[in-house]
C-alpha atoms as a PDB file:
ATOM      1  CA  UNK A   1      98.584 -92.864   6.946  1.00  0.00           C
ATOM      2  CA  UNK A   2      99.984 -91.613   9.994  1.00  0.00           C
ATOM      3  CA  UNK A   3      98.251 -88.652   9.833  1.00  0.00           C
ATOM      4  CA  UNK A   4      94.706 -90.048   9.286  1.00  0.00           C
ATOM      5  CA  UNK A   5      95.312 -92.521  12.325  1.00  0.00           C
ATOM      6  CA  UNK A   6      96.015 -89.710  14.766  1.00  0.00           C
ATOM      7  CA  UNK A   7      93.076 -87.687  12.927  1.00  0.00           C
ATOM      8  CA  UNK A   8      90.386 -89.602  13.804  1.00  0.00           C
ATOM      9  CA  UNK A   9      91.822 -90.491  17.178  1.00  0.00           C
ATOM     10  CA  UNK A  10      91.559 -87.053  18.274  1.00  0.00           C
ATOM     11  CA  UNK A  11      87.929 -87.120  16.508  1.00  0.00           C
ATOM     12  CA  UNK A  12      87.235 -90.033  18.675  1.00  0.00           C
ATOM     13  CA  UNK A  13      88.809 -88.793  21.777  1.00  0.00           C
ATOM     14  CA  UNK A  14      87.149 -85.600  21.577  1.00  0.00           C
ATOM     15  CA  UNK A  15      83.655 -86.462  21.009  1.00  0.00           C
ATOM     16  CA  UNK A  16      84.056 -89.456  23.662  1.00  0.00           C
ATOM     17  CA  UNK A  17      86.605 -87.367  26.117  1.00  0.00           C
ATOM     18  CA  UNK A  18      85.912 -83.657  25.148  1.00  0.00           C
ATOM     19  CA  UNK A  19      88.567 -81.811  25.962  1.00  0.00           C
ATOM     20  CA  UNK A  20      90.971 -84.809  26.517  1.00  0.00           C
ATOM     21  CA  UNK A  21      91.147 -84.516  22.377  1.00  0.00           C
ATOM     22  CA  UNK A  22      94.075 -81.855  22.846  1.00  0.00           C
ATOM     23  CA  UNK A  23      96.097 -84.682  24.020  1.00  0.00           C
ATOM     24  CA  UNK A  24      96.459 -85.257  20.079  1.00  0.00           C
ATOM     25  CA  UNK A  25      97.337 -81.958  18.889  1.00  0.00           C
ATOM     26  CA  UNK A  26     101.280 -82.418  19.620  1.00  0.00           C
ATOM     27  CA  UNK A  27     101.431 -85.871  18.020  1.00  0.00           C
ATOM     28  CA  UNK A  28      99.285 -84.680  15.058  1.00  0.00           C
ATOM     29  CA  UNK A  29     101.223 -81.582  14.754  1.00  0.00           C
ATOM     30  CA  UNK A  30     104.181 -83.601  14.232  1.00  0.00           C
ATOM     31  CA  UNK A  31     102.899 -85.718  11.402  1.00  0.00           C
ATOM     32  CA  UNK A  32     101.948 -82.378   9.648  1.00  0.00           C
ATOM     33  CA  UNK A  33     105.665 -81.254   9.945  1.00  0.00           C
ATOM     34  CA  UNK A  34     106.895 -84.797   8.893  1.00  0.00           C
ATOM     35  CA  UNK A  35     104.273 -84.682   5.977  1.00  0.00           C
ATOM     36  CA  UNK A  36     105.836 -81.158   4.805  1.00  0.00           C
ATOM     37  CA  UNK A  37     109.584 -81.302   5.824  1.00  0.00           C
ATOM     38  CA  UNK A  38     110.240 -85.347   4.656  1.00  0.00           C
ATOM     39  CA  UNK A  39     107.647 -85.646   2.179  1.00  0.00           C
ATOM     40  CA  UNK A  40     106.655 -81.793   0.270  1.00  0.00           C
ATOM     41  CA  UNK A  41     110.026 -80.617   0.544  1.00  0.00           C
ATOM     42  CA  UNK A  42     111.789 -83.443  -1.577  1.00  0.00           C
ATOM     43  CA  UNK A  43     109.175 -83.716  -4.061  1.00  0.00           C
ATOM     44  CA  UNK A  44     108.746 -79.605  -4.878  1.00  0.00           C
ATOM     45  CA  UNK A  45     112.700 -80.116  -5.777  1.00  0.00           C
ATOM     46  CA  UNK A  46     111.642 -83.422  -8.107  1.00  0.00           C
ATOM     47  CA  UNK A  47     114.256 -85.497  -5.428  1.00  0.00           C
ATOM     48  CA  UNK A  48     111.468 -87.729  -3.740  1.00  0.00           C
ATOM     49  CA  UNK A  49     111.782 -90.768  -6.391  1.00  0.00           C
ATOM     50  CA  UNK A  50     112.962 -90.798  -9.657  1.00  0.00           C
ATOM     51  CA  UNK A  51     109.182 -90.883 -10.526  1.00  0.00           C
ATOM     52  CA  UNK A  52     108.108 -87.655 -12.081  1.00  0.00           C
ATOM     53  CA  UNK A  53     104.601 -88.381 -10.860  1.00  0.00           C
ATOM     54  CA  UNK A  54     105.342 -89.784  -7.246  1.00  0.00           C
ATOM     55  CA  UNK A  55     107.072 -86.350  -7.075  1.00  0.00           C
ATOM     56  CA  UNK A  56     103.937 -84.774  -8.306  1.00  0.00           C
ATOM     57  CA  UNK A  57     101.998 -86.260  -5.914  1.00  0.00           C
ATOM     58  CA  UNK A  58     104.558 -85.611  -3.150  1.00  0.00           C
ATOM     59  CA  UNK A  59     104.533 -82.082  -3.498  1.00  0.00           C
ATOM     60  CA  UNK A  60     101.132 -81.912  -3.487  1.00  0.00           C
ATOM     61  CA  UNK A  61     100.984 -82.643  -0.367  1.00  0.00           C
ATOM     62  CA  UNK A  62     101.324 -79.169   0.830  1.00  0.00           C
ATOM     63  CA  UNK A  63      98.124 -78.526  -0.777  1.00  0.00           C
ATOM     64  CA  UNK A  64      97.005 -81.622   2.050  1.00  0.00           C
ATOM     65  CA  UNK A  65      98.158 -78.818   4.699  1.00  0.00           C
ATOM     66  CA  UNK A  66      96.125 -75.422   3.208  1.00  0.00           C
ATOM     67  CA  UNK A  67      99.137 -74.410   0.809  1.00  0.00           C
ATOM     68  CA  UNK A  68     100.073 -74.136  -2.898  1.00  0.00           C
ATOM     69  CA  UNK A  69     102.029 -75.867  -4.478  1.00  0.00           C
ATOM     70  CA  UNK A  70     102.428 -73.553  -7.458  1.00  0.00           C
ATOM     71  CA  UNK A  71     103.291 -70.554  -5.194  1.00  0.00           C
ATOM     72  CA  UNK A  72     105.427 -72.523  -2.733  1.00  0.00           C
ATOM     73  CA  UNK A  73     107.352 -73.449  -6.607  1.00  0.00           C
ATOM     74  CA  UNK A  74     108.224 -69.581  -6.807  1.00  0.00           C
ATOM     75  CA  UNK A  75     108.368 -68.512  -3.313  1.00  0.00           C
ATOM     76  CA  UNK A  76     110.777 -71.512  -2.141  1.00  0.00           C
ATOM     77  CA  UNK A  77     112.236 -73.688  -5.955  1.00  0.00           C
ATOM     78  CA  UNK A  78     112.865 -70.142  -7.616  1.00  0.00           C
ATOM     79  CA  UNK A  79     113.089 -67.229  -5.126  1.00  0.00           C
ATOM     80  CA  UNK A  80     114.986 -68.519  -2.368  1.00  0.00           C
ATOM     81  CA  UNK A  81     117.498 -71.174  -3.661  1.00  0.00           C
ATOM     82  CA  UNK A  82     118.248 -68.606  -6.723  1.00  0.00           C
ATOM     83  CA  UNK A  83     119.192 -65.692  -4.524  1.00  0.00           C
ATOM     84  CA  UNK A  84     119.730 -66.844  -1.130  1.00  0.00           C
ATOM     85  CA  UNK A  85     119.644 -64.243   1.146  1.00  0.00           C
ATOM     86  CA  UNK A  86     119.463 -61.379  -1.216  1.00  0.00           C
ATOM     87  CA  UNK A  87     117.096 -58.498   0.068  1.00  0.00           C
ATOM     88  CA  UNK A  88     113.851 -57.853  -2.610  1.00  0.00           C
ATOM     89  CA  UNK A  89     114.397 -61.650  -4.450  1.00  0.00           C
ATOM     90  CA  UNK A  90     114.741 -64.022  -1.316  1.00  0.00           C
ATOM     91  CA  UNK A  91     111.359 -63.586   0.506  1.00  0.00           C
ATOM     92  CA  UNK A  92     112.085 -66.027   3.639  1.00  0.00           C
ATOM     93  CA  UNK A  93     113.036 -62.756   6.087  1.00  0.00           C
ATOM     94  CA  UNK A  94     109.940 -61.100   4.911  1.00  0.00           C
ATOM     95  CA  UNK A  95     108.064 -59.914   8.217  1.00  0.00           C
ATOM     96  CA  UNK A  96     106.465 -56.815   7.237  1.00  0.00           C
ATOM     97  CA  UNK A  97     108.653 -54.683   9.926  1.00  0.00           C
ATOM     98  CA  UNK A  98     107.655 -56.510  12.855  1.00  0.00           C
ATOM     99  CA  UNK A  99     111.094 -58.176  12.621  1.00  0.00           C
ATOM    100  CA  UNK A 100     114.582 -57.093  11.053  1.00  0.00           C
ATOM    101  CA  UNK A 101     116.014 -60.281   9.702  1.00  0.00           C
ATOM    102  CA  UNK A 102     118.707 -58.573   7.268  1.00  0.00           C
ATOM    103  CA  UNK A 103     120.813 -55.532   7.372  1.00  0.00           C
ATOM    104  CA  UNK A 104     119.058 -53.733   4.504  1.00  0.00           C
ATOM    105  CA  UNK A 105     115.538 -53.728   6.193  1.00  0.00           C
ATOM    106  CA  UNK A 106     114.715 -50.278   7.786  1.00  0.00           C
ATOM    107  CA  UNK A 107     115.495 -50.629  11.558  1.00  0.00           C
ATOM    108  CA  UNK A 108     112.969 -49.307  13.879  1.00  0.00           C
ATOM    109  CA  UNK A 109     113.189 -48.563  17.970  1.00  0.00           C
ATOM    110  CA  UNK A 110     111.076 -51.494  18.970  1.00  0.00           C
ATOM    111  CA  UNK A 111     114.032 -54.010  16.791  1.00  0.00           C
ATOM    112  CA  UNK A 112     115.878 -53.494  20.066  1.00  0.00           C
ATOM    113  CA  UNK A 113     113.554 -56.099  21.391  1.00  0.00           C
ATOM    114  CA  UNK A 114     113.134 -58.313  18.660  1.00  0.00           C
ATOM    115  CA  UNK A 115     115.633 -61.373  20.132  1.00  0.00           C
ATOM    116  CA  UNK A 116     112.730 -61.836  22.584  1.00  0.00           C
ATOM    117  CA  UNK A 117     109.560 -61.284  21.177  1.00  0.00           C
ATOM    118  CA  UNK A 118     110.172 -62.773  17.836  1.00  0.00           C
ATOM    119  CA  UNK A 119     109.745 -66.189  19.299  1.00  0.00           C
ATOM    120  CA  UNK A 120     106.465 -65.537  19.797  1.00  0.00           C
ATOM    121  CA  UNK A 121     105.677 -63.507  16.239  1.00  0.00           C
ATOM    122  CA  UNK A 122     107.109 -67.002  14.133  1.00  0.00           C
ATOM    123  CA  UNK A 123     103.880 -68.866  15.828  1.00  0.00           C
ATOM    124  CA  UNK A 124     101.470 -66.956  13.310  1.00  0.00           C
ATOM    125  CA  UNK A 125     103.998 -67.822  10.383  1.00  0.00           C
ATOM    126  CA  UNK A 126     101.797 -71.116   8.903  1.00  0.00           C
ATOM    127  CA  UNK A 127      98.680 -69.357   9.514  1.00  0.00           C
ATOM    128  CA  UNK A 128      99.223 -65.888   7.491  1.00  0.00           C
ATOM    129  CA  UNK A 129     101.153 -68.454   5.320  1.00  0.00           C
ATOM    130  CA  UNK A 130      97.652 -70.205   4.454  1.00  0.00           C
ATOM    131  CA  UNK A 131      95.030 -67.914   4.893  1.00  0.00           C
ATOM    132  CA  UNK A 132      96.747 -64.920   3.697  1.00  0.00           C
ATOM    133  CA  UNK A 133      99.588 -64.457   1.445  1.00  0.00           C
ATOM    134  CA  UNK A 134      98.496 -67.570  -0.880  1.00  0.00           C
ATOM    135  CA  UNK A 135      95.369 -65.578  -1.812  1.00  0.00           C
ATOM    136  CA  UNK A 136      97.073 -62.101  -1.033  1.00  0.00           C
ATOM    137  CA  UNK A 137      99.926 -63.461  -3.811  1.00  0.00           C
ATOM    138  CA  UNK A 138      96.750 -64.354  -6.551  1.00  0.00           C
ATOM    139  CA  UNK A 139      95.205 -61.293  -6.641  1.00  0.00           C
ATOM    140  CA  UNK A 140      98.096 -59.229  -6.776  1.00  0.00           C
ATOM    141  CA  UNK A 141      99.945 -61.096  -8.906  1.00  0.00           C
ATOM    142  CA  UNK A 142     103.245 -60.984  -7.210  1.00  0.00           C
ATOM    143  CA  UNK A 143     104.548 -63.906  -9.249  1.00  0.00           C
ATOM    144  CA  UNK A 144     105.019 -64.133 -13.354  1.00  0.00           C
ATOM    145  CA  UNK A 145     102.431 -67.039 -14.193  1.00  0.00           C
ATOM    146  CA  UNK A 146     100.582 -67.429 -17.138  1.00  0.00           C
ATOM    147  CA  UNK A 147      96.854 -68.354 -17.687  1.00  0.00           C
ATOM    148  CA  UNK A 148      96.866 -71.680 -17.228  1.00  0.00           C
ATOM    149  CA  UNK A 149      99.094 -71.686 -14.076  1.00  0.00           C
ATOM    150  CA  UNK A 150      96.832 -69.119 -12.959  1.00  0.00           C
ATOM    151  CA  UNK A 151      93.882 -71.132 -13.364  1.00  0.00           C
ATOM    152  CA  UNK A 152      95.509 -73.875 -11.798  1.00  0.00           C
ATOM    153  CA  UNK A 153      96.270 -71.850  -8.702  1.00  0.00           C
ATOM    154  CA  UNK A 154      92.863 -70.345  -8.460  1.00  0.00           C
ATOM    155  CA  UNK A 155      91.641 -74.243  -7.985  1.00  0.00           C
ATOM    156  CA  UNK A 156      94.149 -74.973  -5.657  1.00  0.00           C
ATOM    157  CA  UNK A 157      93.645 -71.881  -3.633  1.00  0.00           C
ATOM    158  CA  UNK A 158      89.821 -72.971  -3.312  1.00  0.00           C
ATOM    159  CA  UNK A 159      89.909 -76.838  -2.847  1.00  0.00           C
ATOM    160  CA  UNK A 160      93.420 -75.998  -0.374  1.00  0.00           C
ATOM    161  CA  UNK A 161      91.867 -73.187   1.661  1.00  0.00           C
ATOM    162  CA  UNK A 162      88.511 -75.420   1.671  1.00  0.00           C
ATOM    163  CA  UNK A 163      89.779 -78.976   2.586  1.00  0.00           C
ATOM    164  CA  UNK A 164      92.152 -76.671   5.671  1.00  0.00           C
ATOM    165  CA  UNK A 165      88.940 -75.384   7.371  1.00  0.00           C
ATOM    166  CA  UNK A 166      86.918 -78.134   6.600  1.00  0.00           C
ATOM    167  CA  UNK A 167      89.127 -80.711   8.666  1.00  0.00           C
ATOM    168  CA  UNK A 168      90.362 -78.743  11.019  1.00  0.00           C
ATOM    169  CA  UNK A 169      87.498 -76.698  11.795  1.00  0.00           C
ATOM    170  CA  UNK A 170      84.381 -77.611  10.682  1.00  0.00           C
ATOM    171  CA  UNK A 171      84.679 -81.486  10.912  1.00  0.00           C
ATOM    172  CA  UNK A 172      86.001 -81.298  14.861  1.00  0.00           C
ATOM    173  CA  UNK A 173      82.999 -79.285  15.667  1.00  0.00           C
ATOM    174  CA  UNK A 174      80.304 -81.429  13.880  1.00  0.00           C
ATOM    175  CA  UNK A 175      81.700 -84.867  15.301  1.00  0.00           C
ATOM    176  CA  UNK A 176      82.955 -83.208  18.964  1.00  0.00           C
ATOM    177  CA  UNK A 177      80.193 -80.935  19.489  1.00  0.00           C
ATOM    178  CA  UNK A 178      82.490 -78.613  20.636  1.00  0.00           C
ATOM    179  CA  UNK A 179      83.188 -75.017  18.120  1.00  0.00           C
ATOM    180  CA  UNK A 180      85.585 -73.873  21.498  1.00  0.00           C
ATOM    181  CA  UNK A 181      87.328 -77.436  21.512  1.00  0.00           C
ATOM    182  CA  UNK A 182      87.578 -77.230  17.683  1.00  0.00           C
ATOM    183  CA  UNK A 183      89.306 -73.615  17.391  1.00  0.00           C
ATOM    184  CA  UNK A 184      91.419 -74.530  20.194  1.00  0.00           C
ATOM    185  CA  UNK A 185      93.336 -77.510  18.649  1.00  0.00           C
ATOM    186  CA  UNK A 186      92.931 -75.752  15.592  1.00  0.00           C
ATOM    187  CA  UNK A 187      95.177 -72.631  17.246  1.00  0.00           C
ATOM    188  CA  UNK A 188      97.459 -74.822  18.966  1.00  0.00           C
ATOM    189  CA  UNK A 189      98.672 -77.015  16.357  1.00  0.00           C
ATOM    190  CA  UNK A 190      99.259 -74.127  13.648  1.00  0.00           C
ATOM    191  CA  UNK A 191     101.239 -72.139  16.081  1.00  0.00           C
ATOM    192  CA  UNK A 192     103.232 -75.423  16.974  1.00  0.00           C
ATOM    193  CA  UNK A 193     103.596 -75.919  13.857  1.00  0.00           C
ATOM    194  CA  UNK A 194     104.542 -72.443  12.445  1.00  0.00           C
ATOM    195  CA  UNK A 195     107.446 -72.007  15.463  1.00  0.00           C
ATOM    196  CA  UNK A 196     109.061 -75.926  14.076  1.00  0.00           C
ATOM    197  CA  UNK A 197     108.962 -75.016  10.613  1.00  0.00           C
ATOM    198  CA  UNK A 198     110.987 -71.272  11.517  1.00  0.00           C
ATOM    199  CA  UNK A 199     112.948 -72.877  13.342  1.00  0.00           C
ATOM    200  CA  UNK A 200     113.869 -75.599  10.650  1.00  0.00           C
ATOM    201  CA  UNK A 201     113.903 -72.869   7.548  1.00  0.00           C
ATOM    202  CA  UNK A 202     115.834 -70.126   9.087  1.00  0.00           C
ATOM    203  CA  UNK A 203     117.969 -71.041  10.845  1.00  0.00           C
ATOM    204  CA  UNK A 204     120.188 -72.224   7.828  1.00  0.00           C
ATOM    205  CA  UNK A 205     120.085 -69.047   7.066  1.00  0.00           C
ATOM    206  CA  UNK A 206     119.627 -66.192   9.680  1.00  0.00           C
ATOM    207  CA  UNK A 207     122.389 -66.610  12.278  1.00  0.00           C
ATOM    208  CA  UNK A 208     125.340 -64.275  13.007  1.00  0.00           C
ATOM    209  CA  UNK A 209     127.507 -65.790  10.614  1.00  0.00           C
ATOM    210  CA  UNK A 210     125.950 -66.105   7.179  1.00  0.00           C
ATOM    211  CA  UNK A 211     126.289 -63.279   4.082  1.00  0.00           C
ATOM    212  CA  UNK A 212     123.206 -61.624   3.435  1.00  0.00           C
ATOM    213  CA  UNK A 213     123.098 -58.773   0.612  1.00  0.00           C
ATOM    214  CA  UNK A 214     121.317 -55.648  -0.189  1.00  0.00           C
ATOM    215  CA  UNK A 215     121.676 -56.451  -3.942  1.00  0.00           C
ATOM    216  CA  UNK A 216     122.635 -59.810  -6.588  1.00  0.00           C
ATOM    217  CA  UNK A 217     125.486 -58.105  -7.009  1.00  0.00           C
ATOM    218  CA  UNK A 218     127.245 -58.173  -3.950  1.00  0.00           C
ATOM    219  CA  UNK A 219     127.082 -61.937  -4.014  1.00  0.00           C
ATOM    220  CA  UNK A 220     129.555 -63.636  -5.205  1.00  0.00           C
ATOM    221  CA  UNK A 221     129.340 -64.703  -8.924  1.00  0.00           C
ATOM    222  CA  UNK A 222     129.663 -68.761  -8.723  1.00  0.00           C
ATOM    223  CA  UNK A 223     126.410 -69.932  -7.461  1.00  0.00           C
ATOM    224  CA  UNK A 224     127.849 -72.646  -5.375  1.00  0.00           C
ATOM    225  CA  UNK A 225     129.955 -70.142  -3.617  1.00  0.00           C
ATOM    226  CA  UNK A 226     126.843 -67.617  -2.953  1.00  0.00           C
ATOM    227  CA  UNK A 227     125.277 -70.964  -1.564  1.00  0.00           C
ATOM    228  CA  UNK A 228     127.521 -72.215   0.439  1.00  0.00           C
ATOM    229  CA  UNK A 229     128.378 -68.177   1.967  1.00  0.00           C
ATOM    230  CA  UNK A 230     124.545 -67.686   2.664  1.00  0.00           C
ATOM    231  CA  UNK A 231     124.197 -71.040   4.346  1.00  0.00           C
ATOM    232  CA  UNK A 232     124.992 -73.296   7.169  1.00  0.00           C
ATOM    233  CA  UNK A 233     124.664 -76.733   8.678  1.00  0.00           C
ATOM    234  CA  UNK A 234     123.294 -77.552  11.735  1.00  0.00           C
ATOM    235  CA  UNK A 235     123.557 -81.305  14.446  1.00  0.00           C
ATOM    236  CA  UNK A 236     124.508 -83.095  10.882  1.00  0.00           C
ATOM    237  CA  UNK A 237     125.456 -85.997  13.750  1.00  0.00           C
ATOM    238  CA  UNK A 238     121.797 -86.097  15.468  1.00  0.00           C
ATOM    239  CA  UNK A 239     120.089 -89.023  13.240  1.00  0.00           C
ATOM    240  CA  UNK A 240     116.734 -88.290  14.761  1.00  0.00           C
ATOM    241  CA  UNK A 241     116.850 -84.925  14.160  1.00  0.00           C
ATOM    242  CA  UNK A 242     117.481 -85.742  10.689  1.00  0.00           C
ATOM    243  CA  UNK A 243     115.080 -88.094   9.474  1.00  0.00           C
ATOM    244  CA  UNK A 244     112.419 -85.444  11.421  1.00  0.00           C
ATOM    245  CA  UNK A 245     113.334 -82.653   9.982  1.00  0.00           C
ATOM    246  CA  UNK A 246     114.184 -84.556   6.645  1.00  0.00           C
ATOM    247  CA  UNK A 247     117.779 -83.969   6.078  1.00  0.00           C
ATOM    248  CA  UNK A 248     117.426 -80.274   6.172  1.00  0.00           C
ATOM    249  CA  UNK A 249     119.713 -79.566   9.241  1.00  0.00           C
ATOM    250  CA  UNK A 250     122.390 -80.633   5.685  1.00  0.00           C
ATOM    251  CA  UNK A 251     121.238 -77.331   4.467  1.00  0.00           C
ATOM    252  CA  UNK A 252     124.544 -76.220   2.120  1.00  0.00           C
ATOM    253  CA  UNK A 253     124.357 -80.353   0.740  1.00  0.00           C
ATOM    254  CA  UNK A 254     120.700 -79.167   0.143  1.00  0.00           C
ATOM    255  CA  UNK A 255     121.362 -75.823  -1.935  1.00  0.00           C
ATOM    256  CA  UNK A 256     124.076 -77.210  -3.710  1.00  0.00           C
ATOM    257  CA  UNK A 257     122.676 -80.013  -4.925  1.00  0.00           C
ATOM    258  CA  UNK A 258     118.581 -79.589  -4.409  1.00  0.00           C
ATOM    259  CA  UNK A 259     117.582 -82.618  -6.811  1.00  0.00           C
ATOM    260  CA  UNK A 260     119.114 -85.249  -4.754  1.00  0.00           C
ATOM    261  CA  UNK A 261     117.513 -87.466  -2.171  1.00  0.00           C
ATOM    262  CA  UNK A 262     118.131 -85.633   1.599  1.00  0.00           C
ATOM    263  CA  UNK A 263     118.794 -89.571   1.948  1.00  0.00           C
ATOM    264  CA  UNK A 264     122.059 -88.949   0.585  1.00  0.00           C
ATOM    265  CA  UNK A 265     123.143 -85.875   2.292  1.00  0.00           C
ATOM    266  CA  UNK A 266     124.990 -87.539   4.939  1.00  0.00           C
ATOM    267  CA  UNK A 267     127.284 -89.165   1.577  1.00  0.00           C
ATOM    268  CA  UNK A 268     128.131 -86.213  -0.138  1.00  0.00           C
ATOM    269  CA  UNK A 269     128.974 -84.126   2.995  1.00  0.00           C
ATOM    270  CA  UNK A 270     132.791 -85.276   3.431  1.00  0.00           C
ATOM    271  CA  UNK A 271     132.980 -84.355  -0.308  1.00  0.00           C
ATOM    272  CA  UNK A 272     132.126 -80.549  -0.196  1.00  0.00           C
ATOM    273  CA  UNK A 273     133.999 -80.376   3.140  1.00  0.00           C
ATOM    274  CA  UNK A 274     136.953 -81.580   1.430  1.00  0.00           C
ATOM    275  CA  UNK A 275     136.307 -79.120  -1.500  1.00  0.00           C
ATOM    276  CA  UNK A 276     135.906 -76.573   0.605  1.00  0.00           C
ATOM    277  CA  UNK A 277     139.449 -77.196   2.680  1.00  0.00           C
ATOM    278  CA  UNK A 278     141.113 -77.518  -0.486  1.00  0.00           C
ATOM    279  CA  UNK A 279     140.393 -74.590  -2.166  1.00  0.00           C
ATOM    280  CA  UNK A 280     140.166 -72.158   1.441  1.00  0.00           C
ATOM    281  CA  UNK A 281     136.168 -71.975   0.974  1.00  0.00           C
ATOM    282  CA  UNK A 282     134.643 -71.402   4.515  1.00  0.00           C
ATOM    283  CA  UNK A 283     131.886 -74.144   5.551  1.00  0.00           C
ATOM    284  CA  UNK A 284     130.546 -73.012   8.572  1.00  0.00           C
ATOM    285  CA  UNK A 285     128.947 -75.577  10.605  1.00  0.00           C
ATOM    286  CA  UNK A 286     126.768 -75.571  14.150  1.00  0.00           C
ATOM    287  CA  UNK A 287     127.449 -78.526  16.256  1.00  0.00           C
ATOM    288  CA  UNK A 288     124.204 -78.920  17.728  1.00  0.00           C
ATOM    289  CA  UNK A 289     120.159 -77.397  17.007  1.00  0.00           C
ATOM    290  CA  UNK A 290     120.632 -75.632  20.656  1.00  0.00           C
ATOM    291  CA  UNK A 291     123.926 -73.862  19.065  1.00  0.00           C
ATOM    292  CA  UNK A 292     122.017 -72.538  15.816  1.00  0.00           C
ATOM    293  CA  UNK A 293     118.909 -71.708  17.725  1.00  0.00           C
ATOM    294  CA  UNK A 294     121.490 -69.348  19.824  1.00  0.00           C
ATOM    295  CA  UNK A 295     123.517 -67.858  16.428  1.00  0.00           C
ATOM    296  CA  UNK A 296     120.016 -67.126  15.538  1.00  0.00           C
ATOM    297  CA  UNK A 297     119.136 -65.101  19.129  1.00  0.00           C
ATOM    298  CA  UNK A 298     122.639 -63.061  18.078  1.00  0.00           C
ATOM    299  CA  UNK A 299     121.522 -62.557  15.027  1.00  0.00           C
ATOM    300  CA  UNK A 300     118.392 -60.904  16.313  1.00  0.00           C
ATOM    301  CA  UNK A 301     119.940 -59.242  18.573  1.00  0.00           C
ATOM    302  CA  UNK A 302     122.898 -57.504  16.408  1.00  0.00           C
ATOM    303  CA  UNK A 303     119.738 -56.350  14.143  1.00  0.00           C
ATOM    304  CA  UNK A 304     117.963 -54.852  16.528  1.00  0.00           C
ATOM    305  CA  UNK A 305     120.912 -53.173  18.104  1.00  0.00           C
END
């Protein structure tokens, strides 16, 4: 509801204002992130209700943004909480040599610059995300689905992609007049919106301090372990942060234990700490989002070195 409320303010505002309407993109831009971080997140792991069809219809909400669900299933549910980290099965440091995110990707000179031009690179993340590797993934067939999955994707490729231009583009420009105004906001809030979500997803995962292996295995053999090695925590104390970025800042609560509520992460984080004292299991933990967003400039850096 949120979401439609700003929508058709910055439909109003735009065709009464013109270009005043870009005074929505930031607050739309977070209800999109709020939409897929606190609402798509929990329900692709089934931990949004105990309802197996309110967590249907929660994870269907990323097909609300331009995304599939069924793809975002392998790509996220399978690939990347199965083997964290590991180069060829975890696709989250995928950047097609623009960026070296982990020690087994070939290095090139122009990595030696990466820690400050990457920034700019993770604003065209959402984008390629939508209009690219979804259909790129369907006709290559990068994922094991069978015929019916396959149909299904092929619909929700076509209403997804569809419903994505048609309200962000093509409505804006019949009720504002405006094609330039349209493409604008349109630019704006994907790139806003690519650059939160990067900085949300990876750095969990892609600061100086996690494991990250060439092969499944050099990880270690208990799951939990590989988890909680390939993983950090990040401002677990900053509430707002939190219930923004919905609970995922408790990223090793989250891999552990993906089918509860991120409601509950701030319950069963003294637990695994204490675990991990006891038996002399590391739990590495950043104190604030300004110190992870830092291990993650070091991390770029020692890969481009």
């Amino acid at each position: 509801s949120m979401w439609f409320v700003l929508y058709f303010a910055y439909l109003f505002i735009g065709r009464t204002y013109g270009w005043y309407g870009l005074l929505m993109v930031v607050p739309l831009a977070f209800a999109m992130l709020c939409i897929v971080l606190s609402v798509m997140h929990d329900g692709s792991h089934g931990s949004f209700s105990n309802s197996r069809l309110w967590n249907s219809i929660a994870n269907y909400s990323l097909a609300f943004a331009g995304g599939s669900p069924i793809l975002w299933h392998q790509l996220h549910v399978r690939a990347h909480h199965d083997h964290t980290n590991v180069i060829g099965h975890d696709q989250d440091f995928e950047s097609g040599g623009l960026i070296r995110l982990h020690p087994a990707q070939p290095k090139h000179p122009a990595h030696r610059f990466q820690r400050f031009y990457a920034w700019f690179l993770y604003g065209g993340h959402s984008l390629r995300w939508i209009l690219v590797d979804d259909i790129k993934d369907y006709f290559t067939h990068r994922w094991p689905l069978n015929k019916a999955q396959r149909k299904t994707l092929l619909i929700e490729i076509i209403l997804g992609k569809t419903w994505h231009l048609t309200s962000y583009l093509v409505i804006p420009w019949l009720v504002t007049g405006s094609w330039q105004l349209a493409l604008t906001f349109y630019a704006i809030h994907w790139v806003l919106l690519s650059v939160a979500l990067i900085l949300i997803f990876a750095m969990a995962h892609l600061t100086e301090v996690q494991e990250m292996h060439a092969t499944k295995e050099e990880g270690k053999q208990d799951w939990a372990l590989h988890q909680i090695a390939t993983t950090v925590d990040f401002a677990t104390k900053n509430r707002v942060l939190s219930w923004i970025v919905g609970g995922l800042n408790f990223q090793i609560e989250h891999h552990i234990f993906p089918k509860i509520s991120h409601t509950r992460y701030h319950l069963i984080q003294p637990v695994i700490k204490e675990y991990c004292r006891e038996h002399g299991v590391r739990y590495f933990e950043y104190p604030t989002f300004r110190a992870v967003l830092a291990g993650h400039y070091r991390h770029l850096k020692m890969l481009g070195a």
